[in-house]
Protein backbone atom coordinates (compact mmCIF):
# COMPACT_ATOMS: atom_id res chain seq x y z
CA UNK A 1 6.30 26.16 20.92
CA UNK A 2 5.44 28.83 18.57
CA UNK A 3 6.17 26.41 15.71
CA UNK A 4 4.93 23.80 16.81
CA UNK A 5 0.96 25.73 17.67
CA UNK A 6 0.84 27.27 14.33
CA UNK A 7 1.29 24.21 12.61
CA UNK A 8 -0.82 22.54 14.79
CA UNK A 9 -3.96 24.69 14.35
CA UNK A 10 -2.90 25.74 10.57
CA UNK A 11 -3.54 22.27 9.75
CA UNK A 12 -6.41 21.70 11.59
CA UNK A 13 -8.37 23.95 10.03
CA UNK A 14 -6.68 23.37 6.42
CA UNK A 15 -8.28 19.19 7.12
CA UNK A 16 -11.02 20.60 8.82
CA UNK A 17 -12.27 22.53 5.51
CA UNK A 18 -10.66 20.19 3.11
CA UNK A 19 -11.79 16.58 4.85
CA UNK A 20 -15.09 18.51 5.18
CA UNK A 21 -15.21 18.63 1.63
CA UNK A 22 -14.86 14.99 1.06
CA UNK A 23 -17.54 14.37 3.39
CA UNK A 24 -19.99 16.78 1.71
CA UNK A 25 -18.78 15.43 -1.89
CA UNK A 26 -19.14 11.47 -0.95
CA UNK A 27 -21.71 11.12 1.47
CA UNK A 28 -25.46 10.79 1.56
CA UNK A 29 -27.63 13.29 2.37
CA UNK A 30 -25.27 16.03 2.26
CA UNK A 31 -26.19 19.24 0.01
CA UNK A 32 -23.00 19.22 -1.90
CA UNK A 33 -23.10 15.64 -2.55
CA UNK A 34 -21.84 14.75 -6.18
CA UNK A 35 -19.98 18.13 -6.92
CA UNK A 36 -17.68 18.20 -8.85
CA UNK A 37 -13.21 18.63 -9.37
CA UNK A 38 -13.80 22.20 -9.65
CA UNK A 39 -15.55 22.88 -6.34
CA UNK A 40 -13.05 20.29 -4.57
CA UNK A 41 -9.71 21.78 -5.86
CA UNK A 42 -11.35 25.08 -5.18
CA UNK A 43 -12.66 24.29 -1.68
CA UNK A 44 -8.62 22.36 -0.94
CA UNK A 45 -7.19 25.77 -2.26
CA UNK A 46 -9.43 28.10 0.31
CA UNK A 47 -8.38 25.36 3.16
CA UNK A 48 -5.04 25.46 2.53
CA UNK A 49 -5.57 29.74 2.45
CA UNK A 50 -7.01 29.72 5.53
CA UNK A 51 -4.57 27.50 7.42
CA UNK A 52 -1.53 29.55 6.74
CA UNK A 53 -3.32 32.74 7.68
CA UNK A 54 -3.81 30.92 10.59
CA UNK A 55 -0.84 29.32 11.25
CA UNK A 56 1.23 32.52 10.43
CA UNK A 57 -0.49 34.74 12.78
CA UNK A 58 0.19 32.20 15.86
CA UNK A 59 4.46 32.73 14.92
CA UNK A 60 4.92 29.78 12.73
CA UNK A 61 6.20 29.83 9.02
CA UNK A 62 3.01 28.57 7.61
CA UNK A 63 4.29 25.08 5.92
CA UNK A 64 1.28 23.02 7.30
CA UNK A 65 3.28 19.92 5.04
CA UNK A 66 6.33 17.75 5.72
CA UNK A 67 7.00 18.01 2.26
CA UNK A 68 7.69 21.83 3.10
CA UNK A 69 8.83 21.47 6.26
CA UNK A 70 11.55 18.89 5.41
CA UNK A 71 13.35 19.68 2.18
CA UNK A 72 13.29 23.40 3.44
CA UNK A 73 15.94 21.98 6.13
CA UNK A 74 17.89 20.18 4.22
CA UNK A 75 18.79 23.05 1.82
CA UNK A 76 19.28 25.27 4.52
CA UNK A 77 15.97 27.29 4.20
CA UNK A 78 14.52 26.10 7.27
CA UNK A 79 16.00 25.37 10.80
CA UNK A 80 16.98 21.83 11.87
CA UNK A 81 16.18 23.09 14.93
CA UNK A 82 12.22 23.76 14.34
CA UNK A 83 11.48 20.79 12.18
CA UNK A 84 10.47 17.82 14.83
CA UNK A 85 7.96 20.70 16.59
CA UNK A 86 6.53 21.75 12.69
CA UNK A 87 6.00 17.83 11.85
CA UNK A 88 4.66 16.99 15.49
CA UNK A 89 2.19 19.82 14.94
CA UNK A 90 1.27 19.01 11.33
CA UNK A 91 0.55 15.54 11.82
CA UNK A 92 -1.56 16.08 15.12
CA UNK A 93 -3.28 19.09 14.11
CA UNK A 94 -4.21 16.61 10.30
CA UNK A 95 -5.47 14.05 12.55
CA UNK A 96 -7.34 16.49 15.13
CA UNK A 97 -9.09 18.35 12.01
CA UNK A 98 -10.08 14.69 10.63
CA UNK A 99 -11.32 13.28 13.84
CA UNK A 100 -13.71 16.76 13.98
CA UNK A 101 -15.22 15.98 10.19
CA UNK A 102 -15.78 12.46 11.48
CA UNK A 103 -18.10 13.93 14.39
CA UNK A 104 -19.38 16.28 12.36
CA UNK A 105 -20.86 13.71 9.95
CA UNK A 106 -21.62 10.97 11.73
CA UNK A 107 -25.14 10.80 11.19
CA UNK A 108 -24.22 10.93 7.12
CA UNK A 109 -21.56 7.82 7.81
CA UNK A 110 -24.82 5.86 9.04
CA UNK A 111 -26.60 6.93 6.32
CA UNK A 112 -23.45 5.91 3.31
CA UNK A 113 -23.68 2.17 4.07
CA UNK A 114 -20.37 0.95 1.94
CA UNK A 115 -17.73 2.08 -0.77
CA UNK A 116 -20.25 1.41 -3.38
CA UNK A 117 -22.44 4.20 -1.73
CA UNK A 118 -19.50 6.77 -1.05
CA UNK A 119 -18.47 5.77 2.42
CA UNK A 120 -14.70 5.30 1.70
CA UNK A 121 -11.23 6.64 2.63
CA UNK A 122 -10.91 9.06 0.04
CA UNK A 123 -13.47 11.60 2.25
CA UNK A 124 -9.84 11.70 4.47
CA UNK A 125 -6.89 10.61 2.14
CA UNK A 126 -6.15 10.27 -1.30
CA UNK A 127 -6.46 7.39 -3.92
CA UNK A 128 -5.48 6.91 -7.23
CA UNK A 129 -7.78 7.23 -10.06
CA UNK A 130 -6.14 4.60 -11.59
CA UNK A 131 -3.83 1.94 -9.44
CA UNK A 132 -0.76 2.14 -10.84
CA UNK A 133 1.93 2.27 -8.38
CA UNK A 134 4.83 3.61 -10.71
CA UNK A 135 2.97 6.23 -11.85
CA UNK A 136 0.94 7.53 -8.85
CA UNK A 137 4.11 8.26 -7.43
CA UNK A 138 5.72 10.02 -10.22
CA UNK A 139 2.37 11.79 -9.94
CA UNK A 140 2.74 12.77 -6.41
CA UNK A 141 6.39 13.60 -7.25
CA UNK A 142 5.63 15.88 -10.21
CA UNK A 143 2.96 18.06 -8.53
CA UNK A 144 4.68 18.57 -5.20
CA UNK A 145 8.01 19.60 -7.32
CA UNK A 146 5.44 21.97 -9.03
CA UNK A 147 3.97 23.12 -5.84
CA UNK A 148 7.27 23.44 -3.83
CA UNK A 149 9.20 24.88 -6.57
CA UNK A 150 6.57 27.97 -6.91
CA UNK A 151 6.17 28.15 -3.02
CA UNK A 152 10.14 28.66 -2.85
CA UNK A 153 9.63 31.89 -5.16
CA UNK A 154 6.93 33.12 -3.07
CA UNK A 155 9.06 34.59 -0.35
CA UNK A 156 7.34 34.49 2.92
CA UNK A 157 3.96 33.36 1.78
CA UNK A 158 2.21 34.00 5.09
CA UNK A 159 2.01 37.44 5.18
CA UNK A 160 -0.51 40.19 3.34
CA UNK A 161 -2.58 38.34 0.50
CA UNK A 162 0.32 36.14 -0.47
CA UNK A 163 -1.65 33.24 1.39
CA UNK A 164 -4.38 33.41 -1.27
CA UNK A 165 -1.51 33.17 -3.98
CA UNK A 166 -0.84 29.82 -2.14
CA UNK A 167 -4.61 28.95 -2.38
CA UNK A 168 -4.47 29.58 -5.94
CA UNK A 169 -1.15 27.43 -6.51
CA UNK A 170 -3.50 24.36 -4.55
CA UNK A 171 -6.21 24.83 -7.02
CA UNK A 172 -3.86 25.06 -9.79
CA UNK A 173 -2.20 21.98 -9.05
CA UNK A 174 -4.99 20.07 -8.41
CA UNK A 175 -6.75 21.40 -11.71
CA UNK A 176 -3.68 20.75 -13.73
CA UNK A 177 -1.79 17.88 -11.94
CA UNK A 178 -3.85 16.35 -8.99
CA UNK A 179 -6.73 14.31 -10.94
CA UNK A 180 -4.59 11.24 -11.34
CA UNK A 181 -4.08 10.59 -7.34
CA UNK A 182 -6.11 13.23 -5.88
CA UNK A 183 -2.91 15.51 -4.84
CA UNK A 184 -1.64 14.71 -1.53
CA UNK A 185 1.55 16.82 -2.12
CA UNK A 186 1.31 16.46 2.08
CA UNK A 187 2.58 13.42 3.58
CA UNK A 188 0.48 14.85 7.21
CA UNK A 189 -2.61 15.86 4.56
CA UNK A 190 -2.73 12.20 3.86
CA UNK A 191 -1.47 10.15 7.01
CA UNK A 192 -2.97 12.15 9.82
CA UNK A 193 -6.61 11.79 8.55
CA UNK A 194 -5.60 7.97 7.44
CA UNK A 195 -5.10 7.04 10.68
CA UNK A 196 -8.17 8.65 12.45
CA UNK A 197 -10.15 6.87 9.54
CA UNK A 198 -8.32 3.73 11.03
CA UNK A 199 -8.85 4.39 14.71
CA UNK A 200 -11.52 5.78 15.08
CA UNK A 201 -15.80 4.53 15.14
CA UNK A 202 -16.79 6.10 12.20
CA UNK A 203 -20.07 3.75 11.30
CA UNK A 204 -19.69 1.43 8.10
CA UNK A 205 -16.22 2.78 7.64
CA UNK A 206 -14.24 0.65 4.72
CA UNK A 207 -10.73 -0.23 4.41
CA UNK A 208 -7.91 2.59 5.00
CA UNK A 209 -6.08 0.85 2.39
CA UNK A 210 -2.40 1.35 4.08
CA UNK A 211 -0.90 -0.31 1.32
CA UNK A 212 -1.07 2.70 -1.08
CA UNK A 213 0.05 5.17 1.78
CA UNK A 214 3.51 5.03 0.62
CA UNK A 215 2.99 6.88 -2.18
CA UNK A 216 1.39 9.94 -0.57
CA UNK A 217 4.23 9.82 2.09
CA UNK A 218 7.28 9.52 -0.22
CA UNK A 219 6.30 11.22 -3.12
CA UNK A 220 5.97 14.54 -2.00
CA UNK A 221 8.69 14.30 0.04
CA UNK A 222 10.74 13.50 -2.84
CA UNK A 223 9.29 16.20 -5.28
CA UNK A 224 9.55 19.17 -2.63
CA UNK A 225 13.44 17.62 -2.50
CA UNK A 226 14.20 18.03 -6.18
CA UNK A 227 12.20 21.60 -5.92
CA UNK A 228 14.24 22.57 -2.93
CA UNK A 229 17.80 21.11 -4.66
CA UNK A 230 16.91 23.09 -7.89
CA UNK A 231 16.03 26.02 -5.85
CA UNK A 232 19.61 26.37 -3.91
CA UNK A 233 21.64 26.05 -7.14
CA UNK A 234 19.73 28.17 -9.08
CA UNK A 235 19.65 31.16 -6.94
């Protein structure tokens, strides 16, 4: 249960603060409408800080991402054991943080009438700059390896200030590698906040455009793999 709370309310706040962003960046009416990469990989990295402090001071590991979570197992860095509780509270606590940035901006949804305006997915989820299937998910591939490959040096990453060393690694990667598909490198980052843009009233809400959400789902998965692999033979 330990796993599966830290996770839970790691991630909540790391979509809380991050989905928050979105919403300030796209919508109308907001002060920090039209800002720019800088604050948003910035603002991701501080989430993502945040949430492991969290999530490490209520007993879990701190991995707040399946892509973590996963390939940490399957190269014997992680416990089989803990990894249904880690993903059940990752992809709860993504969709619990979204469905509290939906609340908290309602009145600015009424106010962002379509896509044209701002009012789109991307406030939750990612999207590609550029549709291009192949690509977006070598993209998604390259920057989790990137991510996961550092993370694996960083020891246990939730304890002193090693969680802003994380943060910095976000902002990093999302300076460096995420401006092609927004950096998921999170399959629960993505999916969780997806779906409570799909379920739930948020006012002139557009498509959640499910067809692309492959990409976010596999491709980190697959990256943190090839991190993980490359991290067991090496050491």
């Amino acid at each position: 249960m330990h796993g599966f709370i830290g996770e839970f309310f790691g991630t909540m706040i790391l979509i809380l603060f991050g989905a928050g962003t979105g919403a300030g960046l796209n919508l109308k009416k907001t002060y920090a409408k039209g800002s720019d990469w800088t604050f948003v990989c910035l603002s991701w990295g501080i989430a993502v800080t945040m949430g492991v402090y969290v999530a490490g001071s209520l007993g879990s590991d701190g991995h707040l991402n399946p892509a973590v979570t996963i390939p940490f197992a399957i190269f014997g860095f992680f416990p089989w054991s803990d990894v249904l509780p880690y993903l059940a509270g990752q992809f709860l606590g993504a969709f619990v943080g979204a469905t509290i940035v939906a609340i908290q901006f309602a009145p600015h949804f009424k106010q962002t009438p379509d896509a044209q305006s701002g009012n789109v997915v991307g406030i939750f989820a990612t999207m590609p700059a550029i549709k291009n299937p192949l690509f977006n998910f070598l993209s998604e591939i390259f920057a989790t390896f990137a991510f996961i490959f550092v993370l694996l040096n960083l020891g246990n990453f939730t304890v002193g200030l090693k969680p802003f060393i994380v943060g910095t690694l976000i902002f990093v990667v999302g300076t460096g590698l995420g401006t092609t598909t927004g950096f998921a490198i999170n399959p629960a980052r993505d999916w969780g906040p997806r779906l409570a843009y799909t379920l739930l009233p948020i006012p002139n809400k557009t498509s959640a455009h499910w067809e692309y959400s492959w990409v976010p789902m596999f491709g980190p998965l697959i990256g943190g793999s090839i991190a993980a692999c490359l991290q067991f033979f090496i050491k």
